[in-house]
C-alpha atoms as a PDB file:
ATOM      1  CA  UNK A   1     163.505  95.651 105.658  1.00  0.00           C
ATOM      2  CA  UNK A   2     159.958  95.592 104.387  1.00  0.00           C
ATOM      3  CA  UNK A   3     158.838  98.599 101.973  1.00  0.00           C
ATOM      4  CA  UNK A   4     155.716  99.926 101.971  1.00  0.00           C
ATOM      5  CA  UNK A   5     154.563 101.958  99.013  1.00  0.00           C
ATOM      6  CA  UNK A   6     150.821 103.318  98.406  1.00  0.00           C
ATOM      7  CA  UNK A   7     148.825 101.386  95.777  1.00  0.00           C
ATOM      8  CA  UNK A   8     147.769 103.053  92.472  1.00  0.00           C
ATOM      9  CA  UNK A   9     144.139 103.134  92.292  1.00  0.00           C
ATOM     10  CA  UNK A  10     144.507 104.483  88.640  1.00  0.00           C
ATOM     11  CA  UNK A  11     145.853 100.609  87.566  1.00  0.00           C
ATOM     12  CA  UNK A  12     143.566  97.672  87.351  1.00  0.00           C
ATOM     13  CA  UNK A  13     145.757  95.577  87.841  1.00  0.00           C
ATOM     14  CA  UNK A  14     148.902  96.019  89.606  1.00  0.00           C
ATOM     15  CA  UNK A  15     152.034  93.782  89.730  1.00  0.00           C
ATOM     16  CA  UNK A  16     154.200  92.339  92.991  1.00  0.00           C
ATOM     17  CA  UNK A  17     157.591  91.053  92.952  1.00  0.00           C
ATOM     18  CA  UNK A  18     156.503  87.970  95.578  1.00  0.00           C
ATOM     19  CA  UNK A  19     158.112  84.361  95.515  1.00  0.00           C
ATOM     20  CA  UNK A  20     156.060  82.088  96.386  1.00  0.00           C
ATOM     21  CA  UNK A  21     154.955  81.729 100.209  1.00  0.00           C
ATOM     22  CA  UNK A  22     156.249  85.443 100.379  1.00  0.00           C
ATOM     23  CA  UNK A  23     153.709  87.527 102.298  1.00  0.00           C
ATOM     24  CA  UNK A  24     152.077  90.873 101.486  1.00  0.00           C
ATOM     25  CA  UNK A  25     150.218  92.845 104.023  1.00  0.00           C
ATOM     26  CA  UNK A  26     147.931  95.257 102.822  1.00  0.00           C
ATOM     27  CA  UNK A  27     146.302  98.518 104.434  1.00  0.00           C
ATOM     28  CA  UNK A  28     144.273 101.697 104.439  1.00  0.00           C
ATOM     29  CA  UNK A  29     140.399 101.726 103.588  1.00  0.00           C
ATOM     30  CA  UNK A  30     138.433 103.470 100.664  1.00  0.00           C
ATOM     31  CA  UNK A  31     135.162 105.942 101.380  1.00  0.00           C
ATOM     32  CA  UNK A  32     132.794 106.079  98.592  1.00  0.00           C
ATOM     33  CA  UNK A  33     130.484 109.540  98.483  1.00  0.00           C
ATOM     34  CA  UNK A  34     128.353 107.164  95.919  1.00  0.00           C
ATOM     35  CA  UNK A  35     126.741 105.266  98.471  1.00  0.00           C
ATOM     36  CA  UNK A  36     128.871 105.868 101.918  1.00  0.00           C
ATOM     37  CA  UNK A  37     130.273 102.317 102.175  1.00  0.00           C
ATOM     38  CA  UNK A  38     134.033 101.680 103.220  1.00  0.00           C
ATOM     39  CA  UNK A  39     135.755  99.542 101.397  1.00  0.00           C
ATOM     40  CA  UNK A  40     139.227  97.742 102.258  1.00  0.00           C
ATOM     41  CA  UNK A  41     141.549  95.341 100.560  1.00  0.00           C
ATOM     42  CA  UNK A  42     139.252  92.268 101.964  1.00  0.00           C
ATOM     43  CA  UNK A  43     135.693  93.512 102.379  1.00  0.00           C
ATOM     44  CA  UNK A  44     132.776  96.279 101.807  1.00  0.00           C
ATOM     45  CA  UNK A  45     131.121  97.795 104.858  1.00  0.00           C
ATOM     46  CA  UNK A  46     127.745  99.595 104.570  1.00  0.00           C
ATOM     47  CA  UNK A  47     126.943 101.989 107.491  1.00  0.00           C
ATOM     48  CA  UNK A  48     123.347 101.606 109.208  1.00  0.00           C
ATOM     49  CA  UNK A  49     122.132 105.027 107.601  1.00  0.00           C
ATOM     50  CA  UNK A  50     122.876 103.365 104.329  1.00  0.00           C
ATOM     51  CA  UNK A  51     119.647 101.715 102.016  1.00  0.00           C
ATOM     52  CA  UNK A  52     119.326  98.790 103.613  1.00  0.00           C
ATOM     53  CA  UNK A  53     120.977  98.954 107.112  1.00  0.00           C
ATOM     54  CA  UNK A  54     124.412  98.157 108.004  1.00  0.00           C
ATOM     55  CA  UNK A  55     125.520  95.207 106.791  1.00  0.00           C
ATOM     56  CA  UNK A  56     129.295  93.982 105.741  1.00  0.00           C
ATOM     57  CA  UNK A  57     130.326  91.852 101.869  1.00  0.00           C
ATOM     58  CA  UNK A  58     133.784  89.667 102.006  1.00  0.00           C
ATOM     59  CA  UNK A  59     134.537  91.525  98.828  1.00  0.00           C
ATOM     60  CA  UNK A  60     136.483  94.483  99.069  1.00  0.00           C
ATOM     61  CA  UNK A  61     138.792  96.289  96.388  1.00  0.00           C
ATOM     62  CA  UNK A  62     141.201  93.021  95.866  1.00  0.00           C
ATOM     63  CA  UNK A  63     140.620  90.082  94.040  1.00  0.00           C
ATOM     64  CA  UNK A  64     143.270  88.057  96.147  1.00  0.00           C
ATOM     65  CA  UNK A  65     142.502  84.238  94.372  1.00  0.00           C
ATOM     66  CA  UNK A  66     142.682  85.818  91.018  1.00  0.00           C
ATOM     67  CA  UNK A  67     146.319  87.521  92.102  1.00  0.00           C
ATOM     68  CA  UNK A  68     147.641  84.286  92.880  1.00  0.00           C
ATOM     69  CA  UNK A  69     147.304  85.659  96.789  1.00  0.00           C
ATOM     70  CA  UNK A  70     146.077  83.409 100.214  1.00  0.00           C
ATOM     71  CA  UNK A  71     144.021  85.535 102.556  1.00  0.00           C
ATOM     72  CA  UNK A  72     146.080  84.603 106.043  1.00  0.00           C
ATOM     73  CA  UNK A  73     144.658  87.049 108.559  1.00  0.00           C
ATOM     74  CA  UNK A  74     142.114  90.273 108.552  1.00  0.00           C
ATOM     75  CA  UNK A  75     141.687  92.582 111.232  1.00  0.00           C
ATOM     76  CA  UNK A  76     138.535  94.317 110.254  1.00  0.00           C
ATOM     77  CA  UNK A  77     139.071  97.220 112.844  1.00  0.00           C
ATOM     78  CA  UNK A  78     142.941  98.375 111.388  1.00  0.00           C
ATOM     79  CA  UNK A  79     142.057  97.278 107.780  1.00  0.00           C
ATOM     80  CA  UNK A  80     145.030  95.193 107.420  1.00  0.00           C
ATOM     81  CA  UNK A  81     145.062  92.258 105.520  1.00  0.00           C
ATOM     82  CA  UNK A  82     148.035  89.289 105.327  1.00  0.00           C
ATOM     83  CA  UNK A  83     147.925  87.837 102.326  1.00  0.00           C
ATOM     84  CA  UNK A  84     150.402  85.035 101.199  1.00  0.00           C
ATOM     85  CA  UNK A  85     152.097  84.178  97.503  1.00  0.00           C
ATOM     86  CA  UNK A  86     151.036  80.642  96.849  1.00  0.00           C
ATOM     87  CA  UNK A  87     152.413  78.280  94.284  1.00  0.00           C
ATOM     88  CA  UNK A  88     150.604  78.967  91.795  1.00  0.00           C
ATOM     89  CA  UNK A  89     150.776  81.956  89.574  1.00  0.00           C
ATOM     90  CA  UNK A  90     147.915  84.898  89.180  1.00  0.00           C
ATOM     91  CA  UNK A  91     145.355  84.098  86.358  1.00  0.00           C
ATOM     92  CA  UNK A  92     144.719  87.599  85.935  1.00  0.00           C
ATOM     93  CA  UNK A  93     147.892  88.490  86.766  1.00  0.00           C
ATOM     94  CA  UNK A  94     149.209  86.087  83.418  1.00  0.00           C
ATOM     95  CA  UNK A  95     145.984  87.161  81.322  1.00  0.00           C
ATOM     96  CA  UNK A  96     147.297  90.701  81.593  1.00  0.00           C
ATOM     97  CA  UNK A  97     150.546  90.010  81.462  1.00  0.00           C
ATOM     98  CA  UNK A  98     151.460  91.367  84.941  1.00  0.00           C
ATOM     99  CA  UNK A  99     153.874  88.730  85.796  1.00  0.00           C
ATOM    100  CA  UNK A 100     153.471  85.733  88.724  1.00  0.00           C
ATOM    101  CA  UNK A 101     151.742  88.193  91.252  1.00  0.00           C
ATOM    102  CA  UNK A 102     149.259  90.696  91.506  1.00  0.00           C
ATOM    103  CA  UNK A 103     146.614  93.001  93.419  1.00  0.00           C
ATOM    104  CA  UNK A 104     143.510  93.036  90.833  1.00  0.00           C
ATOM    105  CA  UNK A 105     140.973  95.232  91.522  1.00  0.00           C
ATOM    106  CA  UNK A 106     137.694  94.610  91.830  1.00  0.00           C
ATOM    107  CA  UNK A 107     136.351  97.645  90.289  1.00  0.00           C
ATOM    108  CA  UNK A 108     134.244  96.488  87.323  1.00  0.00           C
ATOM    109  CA  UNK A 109     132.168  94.320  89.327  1.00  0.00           C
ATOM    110  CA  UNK A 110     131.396  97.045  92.365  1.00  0.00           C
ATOM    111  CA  UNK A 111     130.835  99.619  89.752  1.00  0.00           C
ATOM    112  CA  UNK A 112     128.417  97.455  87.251  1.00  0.00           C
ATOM    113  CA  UNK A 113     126.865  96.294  90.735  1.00  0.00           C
ATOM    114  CA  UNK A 114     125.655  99.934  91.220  1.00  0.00           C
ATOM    115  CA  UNK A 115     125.059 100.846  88.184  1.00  0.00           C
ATOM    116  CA  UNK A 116     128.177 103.178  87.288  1.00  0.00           C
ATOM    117  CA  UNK A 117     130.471 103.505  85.294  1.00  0.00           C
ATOM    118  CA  UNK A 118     134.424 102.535  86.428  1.00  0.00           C
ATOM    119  CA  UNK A 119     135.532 106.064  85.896  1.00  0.00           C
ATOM    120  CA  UNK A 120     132.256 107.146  88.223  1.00  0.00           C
ATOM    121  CA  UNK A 121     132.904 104.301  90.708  1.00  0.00           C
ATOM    122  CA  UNK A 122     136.394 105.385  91.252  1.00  0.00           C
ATOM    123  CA  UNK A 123     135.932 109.170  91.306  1.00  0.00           C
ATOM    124  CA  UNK A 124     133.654 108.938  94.162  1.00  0.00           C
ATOM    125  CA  UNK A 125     136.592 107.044  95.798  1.00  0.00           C
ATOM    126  CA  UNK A 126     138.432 109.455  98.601  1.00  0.00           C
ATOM    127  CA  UNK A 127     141.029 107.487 101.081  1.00  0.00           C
ATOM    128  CA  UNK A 128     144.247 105.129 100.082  1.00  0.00           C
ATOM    129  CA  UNK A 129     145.388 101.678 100.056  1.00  0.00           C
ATOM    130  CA  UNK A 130     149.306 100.697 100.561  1.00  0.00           C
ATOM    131  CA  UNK A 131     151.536  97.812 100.603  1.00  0.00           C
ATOM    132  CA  UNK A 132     154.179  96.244 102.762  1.00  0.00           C
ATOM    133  CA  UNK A 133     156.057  93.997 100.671  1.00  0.00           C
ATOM    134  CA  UNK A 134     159.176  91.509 101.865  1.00  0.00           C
ATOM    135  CA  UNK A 135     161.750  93.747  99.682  1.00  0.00           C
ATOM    136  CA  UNK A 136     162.153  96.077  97.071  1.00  0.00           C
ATOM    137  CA  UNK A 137     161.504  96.638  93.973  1.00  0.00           C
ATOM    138  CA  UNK A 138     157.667  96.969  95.204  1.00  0.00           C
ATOM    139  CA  UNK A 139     156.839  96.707  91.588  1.00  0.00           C
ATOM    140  CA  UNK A 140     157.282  93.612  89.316  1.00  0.00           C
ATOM    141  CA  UNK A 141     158.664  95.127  85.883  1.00  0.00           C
ATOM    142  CA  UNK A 142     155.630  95.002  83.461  1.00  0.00           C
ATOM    143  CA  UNK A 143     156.262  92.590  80.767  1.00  0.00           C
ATOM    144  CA  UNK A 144     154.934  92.489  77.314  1.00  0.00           C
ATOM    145  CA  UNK A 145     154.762  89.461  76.635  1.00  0.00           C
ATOM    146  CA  UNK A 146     151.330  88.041  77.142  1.00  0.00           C
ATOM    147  CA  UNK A 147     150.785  84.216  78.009  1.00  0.00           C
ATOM    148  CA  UNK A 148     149.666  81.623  75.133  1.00  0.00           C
ATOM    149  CA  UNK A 149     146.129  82.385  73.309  1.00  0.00           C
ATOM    150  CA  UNK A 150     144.511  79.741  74.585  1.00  0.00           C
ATOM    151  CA  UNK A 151     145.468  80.288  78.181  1.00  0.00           C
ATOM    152  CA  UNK A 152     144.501  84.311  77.941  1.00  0.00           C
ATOM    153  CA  UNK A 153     141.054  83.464  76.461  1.00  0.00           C
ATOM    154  CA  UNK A 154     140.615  81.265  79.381  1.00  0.00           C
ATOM    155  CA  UNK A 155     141.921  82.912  82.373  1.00  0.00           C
ATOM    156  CA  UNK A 156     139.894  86.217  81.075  1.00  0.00           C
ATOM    157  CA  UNK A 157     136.988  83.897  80.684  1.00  0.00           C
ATOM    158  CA  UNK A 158     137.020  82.999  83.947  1.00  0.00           C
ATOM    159  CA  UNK A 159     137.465  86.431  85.146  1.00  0.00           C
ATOM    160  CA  UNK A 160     134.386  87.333  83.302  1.00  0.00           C
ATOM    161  CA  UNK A 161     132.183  84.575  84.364  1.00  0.00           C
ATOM    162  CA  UNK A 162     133.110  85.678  88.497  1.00  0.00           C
ATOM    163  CA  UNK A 163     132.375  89.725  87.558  1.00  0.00           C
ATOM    164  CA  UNK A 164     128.879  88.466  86.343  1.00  0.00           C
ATOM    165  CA  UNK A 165     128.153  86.300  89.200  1.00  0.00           C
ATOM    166  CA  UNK A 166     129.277  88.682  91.804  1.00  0.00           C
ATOM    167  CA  UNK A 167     127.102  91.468  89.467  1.00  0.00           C
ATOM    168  CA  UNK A 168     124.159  89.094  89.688  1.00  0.00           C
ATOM    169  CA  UNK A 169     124.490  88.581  93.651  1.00  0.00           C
ATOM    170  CA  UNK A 170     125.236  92.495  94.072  1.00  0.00           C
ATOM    171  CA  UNK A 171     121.735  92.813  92.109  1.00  0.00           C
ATOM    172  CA  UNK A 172     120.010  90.454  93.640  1.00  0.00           C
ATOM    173  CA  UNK A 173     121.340  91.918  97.373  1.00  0.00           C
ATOM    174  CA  UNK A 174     120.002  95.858  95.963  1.00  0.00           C
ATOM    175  CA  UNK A 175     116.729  94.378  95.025  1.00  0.00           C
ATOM    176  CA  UNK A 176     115.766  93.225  98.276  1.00  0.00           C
ATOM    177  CA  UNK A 177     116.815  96.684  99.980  1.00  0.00           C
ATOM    178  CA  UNK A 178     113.778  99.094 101.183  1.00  0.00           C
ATOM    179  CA  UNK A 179     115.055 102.110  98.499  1.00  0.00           C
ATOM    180  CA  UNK A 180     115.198  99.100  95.457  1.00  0.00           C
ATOM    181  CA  UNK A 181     111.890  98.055  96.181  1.00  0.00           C
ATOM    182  CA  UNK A 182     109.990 101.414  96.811  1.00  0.00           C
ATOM    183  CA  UNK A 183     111.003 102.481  93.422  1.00  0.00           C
ATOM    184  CA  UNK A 184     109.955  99.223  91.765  1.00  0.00           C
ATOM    185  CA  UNK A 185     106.549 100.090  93.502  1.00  0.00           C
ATOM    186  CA  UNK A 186     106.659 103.883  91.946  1.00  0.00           C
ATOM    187  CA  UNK A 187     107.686 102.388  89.016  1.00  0.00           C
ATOM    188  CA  UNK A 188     104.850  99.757  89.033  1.00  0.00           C
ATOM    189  CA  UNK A 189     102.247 102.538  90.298  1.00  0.00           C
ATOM    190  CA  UNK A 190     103.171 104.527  87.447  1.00  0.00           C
ATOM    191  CA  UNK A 191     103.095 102.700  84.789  1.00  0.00           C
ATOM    192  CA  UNK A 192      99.243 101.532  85.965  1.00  0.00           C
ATOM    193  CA  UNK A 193      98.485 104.976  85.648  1.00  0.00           C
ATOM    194  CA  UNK A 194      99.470 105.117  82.138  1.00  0.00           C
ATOM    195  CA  UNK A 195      97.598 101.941  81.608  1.00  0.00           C
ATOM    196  CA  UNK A 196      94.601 103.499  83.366  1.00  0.00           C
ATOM    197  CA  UNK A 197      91.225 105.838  82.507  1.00  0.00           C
ATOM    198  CA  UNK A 198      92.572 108.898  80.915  1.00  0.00           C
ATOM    199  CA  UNK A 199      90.978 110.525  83.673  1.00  0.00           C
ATOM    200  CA  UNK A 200      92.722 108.943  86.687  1.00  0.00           C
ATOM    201  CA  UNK A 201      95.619 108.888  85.114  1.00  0.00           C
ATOM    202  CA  UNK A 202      96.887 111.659  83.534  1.00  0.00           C
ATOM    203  CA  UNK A 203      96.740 114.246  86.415  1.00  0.00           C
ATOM    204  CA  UNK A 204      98.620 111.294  88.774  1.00  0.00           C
ATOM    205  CA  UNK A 205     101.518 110.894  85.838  1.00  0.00           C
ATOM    206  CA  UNK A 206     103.101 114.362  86.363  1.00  0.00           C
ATOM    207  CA  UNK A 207     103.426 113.393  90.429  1.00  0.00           C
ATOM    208  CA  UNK A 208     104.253 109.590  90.190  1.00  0.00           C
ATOM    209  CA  UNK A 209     107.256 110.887  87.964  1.00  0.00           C
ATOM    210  CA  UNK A 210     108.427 113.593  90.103  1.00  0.00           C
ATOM    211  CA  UNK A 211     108.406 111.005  92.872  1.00  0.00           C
ATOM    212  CA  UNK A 212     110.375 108.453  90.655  1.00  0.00           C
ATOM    213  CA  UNK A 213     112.491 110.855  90.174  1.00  0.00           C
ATOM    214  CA  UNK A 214     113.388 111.902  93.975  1.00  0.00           C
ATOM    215  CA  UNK A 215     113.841 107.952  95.106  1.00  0.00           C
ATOM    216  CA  UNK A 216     116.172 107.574  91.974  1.00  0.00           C
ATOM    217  CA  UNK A 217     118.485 110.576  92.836  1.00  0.00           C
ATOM    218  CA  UNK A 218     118.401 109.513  96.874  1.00  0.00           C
ATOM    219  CA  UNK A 219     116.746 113.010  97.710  1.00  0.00           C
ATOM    220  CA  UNK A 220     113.962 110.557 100.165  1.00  0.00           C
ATOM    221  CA  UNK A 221     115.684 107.553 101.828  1.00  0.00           C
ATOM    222  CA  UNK A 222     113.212 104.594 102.054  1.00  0.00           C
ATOM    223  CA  UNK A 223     113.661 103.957 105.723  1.00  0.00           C
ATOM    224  CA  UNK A 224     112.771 107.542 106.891  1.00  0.00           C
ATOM    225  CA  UNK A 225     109.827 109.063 107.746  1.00  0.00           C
ATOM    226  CA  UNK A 226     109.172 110.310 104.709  1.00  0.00           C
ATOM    227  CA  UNK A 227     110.337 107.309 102.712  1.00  0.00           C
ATOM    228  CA  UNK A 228     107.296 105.765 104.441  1.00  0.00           C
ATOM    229  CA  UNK A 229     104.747 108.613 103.575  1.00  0.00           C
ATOM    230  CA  UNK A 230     105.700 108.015 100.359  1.00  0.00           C
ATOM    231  CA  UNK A 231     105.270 104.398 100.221  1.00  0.00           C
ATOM    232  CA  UNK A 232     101.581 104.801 101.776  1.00  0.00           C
ATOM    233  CA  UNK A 233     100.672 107.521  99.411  1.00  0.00           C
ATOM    234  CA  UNK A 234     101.952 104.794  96.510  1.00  0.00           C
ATOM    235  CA  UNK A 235     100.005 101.961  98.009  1.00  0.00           C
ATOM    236  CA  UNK A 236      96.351 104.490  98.061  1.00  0.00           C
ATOM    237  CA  UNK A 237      97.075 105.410  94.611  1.00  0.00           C
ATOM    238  CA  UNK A 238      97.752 101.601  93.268  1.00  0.00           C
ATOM    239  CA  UNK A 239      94.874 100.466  94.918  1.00  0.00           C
ATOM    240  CA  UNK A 240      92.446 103.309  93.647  1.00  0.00           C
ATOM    241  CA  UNK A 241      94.027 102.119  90.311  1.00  0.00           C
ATOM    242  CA  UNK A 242      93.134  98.371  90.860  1.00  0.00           C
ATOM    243  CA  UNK A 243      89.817  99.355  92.440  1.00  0.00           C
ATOM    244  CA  UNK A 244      89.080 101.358  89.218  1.00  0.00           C
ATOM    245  CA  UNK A 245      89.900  98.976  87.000  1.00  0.00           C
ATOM    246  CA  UNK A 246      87.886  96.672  88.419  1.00  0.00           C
ATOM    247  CA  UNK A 247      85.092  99.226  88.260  1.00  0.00           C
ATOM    248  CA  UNK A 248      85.583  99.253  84.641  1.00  0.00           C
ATOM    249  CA  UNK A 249      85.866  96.259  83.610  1.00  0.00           C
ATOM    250  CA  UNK A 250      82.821  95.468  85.693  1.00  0.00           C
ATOM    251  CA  UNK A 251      80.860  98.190  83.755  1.00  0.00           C
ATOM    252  CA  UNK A 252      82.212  97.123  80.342  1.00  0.00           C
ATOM    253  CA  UNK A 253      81.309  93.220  81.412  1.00  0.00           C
ATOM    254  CA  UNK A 254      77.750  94.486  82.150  1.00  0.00           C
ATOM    255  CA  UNK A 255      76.945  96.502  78.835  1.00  0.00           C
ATOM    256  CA  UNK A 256      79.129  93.531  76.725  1.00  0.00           C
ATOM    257  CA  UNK A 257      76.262  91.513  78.667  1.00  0.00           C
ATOM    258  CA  UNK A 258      73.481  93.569  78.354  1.00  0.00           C
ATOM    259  CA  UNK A 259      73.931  93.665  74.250  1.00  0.00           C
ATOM    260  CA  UNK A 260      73.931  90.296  74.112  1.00  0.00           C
ATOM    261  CA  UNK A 261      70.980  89.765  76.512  1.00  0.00           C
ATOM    262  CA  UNK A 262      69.196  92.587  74.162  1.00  0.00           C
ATOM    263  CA  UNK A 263      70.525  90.612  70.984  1.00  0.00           C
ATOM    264  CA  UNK A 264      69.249  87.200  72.565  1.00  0.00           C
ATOM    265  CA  UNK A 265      65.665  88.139  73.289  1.00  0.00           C
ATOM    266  CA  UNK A 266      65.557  89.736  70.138  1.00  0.00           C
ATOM    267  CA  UNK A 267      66.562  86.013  68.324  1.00  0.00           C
ATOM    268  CA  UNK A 268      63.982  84.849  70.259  1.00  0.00           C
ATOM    269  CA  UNK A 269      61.031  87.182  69.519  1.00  0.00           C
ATOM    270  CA  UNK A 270      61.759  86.996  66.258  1.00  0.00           C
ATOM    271  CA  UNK A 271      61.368  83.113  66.681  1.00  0.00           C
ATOM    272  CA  UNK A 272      58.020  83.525  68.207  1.00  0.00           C
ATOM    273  CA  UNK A 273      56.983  85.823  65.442  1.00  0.00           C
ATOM    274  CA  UNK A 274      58.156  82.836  62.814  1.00  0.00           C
ATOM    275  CA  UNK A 275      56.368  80.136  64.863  1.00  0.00           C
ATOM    276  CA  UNK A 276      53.001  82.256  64.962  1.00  0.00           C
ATOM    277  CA  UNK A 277      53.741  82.601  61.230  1.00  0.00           C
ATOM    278  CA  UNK A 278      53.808  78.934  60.778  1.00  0.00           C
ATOM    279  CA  UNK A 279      51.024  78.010  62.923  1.00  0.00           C
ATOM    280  CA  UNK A 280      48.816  80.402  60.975  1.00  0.00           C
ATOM    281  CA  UNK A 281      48.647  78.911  57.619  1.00  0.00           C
END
């Protein structure tokens, strides 16, 4: 008779006494109040309020190739995921000494992917995952005994190398949101200011940081209303910038021009004055 025991969120890794071709079944879904996506054992789920729509990542809470675990079936509407022991044993599961099997969690890469901490990431976690397994115990006894040197170093290598790439995409995915990329315009905006006439641009600092501030804590949402009064307010104040600058530099271009002009026709009346000199003797 199959048991089915609730997953510790508190572990990182935790260990299942599987046999190979054994199955696991996995269910239950995760709420974050960080940024109101739903996360399950197989994939993250963004609501449309969220920055940057609804939208769905095949990445949720388990790292199933690194637990030695086969994805068989996902039913997106229950949360329940089928997962099968293959022949092959864990690498993170043998890096950490976990035994054959294991449900790693993905963790460090969704919480460097926002920005946050793990301890942050995981408090703003409400909801539970649990697991079915073929029979007890539930829980492979945690061994000691770590694998060779060589073979640690390499399986937590690789484990590295996939939480940067998966950082890098999560990155890349934020940048292109509406909320990433109206505070890289307030951020851009701003710092023009500070580049700017004194004039201009000290009474616009105190307001392009308040408004910094306000996308970075979430208090205006890009995609509302007045996410896009914002945004048009930004876009008249970087092009007064750029049309003042250009004013400047214009003005600077002419009196750099006119001093030489003035120097130039100076050279040359003193020439004529020379000449005369010459031609009088």
């Amino acid at each position: 008779m199959p048991d089915t025991v609730k997953i510790p969120l508190e572990q990182a890794v935790v260990p299942v006494a599987l046999k190979a071709g054994e199955e696991i079944v996995i269910r239950g879904v995760l709420y974050s109040t960080e940024d109101g996506s739903r996360i399950d054992a197989r994939t993250t789920s963004w609501p449309g309020k969220a920055p940057g729509g609804a939208s769905v990542d095949i990445g949720g809470y388990i790292d199933f190739a690194g637990g030695g675990l086969r994805v068989e079936s996902y039913d997106p509407a229950t949360h329940e995921v089928h997962a099968r022991a293959t022949t092959q044993a864990g690498e993170v599961c043998s890096a950490a000494g976990k035994g054959l099997y294991c449900l790693p969690a993905r963790t460090l890469v969704q919480a460097q992917s926002r920005g946050l901490t793990v301890a942050q990431w995981k408090g703003s976690m409400q909801g539970e995952l649990s697991m079915e397994v073929p029979s007890p115990p539930p829980l492979a006894p945690v061994t000691s005994t770590l694998s060779s040197p060589v073979f640690l170093g390499g399986a937590l290598a690789v484990v590295a190398v996939g939480a940067l790439v998966a950082a890098r995409v999560a990155r890349k995915r934020w940048s292109q949101t509406p909320t990433a990329q109206l505070e890289a315009l307030a951020k851009r905006v701003r710092e023009k200011a500070k580049a700017s006439d004194v004039a201009l641009g000290a009474p616009l600092l105190p307001a392009l940081d308040r408004a910094l501030e306000a996308l970075k804590k979430r208090k205006v949402e890009a995609s509302s209303p007045e996410g896009k009064r914002l945004e048009a307010m930004l876009l008249r104040v970087d092009d007064k910038l750029s049309r003042t600058e250009r004013t400047l530099r214009a003005e600077d271009e002419k009196a750099v021009a006119d001093e030489l002009l003035h120097d130039v026709e100076d050279a040359l009346d003193a020439g004529d004055e020379a000449l005369e000199i010459v031609r009088g003797r």
